[in-house]
Protein backbone atom coordinates (compact mmCIF):
# COMPACT_ATOMS: atom_id res chain seq x y z
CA UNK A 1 -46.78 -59.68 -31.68
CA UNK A 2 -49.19 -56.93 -31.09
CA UNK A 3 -48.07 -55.62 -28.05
CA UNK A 4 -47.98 -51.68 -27.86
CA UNK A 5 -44.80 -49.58 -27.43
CA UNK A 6 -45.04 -46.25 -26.24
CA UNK A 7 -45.68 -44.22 -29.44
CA UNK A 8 -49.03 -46.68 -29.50
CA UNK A 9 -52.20 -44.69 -29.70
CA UNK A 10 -54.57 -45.79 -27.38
CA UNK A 11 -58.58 -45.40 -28.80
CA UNK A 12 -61.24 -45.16 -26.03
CA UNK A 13 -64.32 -46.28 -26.95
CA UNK A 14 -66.90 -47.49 -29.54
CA UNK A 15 -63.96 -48.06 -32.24
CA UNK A 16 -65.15 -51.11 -33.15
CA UNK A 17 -69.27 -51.83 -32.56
CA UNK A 18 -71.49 -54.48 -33.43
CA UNK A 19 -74.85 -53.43 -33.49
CA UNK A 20 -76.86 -56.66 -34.08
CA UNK A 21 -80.66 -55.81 -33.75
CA UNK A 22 -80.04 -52.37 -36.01
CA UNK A 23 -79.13 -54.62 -38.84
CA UNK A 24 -76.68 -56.79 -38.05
CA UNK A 25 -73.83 -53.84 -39.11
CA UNK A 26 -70.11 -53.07 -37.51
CA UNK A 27 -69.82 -49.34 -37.09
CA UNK A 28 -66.33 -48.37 -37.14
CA UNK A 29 -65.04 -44.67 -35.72
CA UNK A 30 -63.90 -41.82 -38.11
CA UNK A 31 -61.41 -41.33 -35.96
CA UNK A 32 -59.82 -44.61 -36.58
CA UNK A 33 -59.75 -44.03 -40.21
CA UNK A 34 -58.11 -40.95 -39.63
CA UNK A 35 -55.44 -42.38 -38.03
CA UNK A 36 -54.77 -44.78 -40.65
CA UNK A 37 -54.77 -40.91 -43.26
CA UNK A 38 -58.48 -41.18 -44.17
CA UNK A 39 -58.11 -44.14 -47.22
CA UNK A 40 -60.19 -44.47 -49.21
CA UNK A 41 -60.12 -47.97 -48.95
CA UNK A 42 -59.83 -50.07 -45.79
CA UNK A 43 -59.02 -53.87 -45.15
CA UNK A 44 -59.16 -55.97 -42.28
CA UNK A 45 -56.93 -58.99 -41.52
CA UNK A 46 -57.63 -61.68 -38.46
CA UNK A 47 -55.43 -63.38 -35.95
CA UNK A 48 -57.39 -66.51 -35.09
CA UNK A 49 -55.60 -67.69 -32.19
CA UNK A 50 -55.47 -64.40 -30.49
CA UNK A 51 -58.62 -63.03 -31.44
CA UNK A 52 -57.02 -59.63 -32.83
CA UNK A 53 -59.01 -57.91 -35.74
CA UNK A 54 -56.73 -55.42 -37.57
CA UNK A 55 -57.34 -52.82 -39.88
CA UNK A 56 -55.10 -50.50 -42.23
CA UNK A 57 -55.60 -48.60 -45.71
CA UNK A 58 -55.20 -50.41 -49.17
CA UNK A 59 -54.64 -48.06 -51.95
CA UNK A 60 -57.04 -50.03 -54.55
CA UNK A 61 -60.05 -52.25 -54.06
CA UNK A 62 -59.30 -56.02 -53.69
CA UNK A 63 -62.34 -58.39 -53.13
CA UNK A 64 -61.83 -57.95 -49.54
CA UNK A 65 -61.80 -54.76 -49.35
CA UNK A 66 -64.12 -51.82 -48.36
CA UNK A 67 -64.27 -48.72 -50.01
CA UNK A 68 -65.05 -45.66 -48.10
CA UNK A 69 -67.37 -42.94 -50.28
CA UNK A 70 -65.28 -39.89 -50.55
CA UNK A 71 -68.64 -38.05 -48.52
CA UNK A 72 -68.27 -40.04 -45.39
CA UNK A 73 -65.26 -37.89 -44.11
CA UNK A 74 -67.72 -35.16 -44.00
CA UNK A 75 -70.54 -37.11 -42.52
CA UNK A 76 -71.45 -37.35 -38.53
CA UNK A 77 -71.61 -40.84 -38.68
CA UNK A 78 -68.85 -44.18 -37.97
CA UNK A 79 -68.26 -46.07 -41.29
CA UNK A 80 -70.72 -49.26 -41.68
CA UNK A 81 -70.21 -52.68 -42.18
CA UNK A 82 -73.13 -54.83 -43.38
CA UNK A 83 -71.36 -57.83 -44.94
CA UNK A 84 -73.01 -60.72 -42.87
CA UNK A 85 -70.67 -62.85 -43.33
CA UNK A 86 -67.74 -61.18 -42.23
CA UNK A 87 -69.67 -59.91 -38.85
CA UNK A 88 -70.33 -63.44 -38.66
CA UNK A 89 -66.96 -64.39 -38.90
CA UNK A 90 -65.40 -61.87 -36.71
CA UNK A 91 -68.20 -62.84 -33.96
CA UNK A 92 -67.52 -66.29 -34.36
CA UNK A 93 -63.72 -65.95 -34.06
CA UNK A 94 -64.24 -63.66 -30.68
CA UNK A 95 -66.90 -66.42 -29.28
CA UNK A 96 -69.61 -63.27 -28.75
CA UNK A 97 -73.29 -64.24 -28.51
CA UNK A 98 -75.53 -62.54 -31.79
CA UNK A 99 -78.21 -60.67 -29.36
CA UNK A 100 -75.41 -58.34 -27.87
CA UNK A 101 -73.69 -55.19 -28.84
CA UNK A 102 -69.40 -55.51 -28.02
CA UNK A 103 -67.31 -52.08 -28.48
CA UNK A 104 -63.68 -52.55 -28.35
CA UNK A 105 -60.57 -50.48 -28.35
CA UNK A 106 -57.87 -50.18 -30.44
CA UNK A 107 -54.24 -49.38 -30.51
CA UNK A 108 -52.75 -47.80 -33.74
CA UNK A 109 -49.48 -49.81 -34.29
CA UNK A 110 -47.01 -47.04 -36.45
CA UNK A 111 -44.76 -50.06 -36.97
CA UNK A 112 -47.16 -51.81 -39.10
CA UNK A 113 -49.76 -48.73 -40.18
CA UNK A 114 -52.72 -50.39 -38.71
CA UNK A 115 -54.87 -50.27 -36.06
CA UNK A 116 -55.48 -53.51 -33.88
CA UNK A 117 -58.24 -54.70 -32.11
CA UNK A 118 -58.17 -57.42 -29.25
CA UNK A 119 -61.72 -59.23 -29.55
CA UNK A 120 -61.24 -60.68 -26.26
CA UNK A 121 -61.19 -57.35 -24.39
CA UNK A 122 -64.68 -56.29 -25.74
CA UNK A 123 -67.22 -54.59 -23.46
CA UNK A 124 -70.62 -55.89 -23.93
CA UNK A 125 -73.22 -53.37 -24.11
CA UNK A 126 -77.08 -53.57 -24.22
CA UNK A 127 -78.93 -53.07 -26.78
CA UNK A 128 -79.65 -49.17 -27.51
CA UNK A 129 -77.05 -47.98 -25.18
CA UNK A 130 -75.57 -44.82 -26.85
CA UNK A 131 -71.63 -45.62 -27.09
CA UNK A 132 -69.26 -42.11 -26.49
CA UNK A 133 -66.27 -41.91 -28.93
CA UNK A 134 -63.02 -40.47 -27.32
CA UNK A 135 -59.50 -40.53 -29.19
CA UNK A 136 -56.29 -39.09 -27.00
CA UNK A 137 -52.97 -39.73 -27.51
């Protein structure tokens, strides 16, 4: 169901981070949200059984969604996610242990406008380890 064809967009790195002792946040890359034409709202939909996050543009706020501030395109910094219990969620569903730090990539999907990420293929990364973002098509 998710599997990439060859117009996919492969992400390299630190797409998707949870940073657990800096607050407990999920830093998401600009780039991502670029791909998915900078919204200015974002929501995120789970696959249970095969541990896939995804995430594509709404064009209104819903309960579940997250707005992005119309200043953070011109910031230096991912987009942050403090909602505990979402991280919590998400963690839970992947089976990841609280005290570590998981980046993951993800493949833009044209087909569906979103871009999904494959919880099971995180890399764990210790905590204060700077993370490198790369996009190439």
């Amino acid at each position: 169901m998710y599997e990439a064809d060859k117009s996919t967009l492969t992400i390299k790195s630190s797409n998707l981070a949870f940073r657990l002792k800096a607050g407990k946040e999920m830093s998401i890359n600009k780039k991502v949200l670029r791909i998915l034409g900078s919204p200015e709202y974002i929501l995120f939909w789970r696959d249970n059984a095969q541990k896939v996050l995804l995430v594509g543009s709404v064009l209104y706020e819903t309960p579940l969604s997250f707005r992005i501030s119309e200043n953070y395109y011109n910031s230096k910094t991912g987009f942050k996610i403090g909602k505990g219990q979402f991280i919590q969620a998400v963690m839970n569903i992947a089976g990841w242990n609280f005290n570590m730090i998981y980046t993951v990539n993800g493949e833009y999907i044209p087909e569906l406008s979103m871009v999904a990420f494959k919880l099971s293929d995180a890399e764990k990364l210790e905590i204060g380890s700077r993370m490198k973002v790369v996009c190439d098509k």
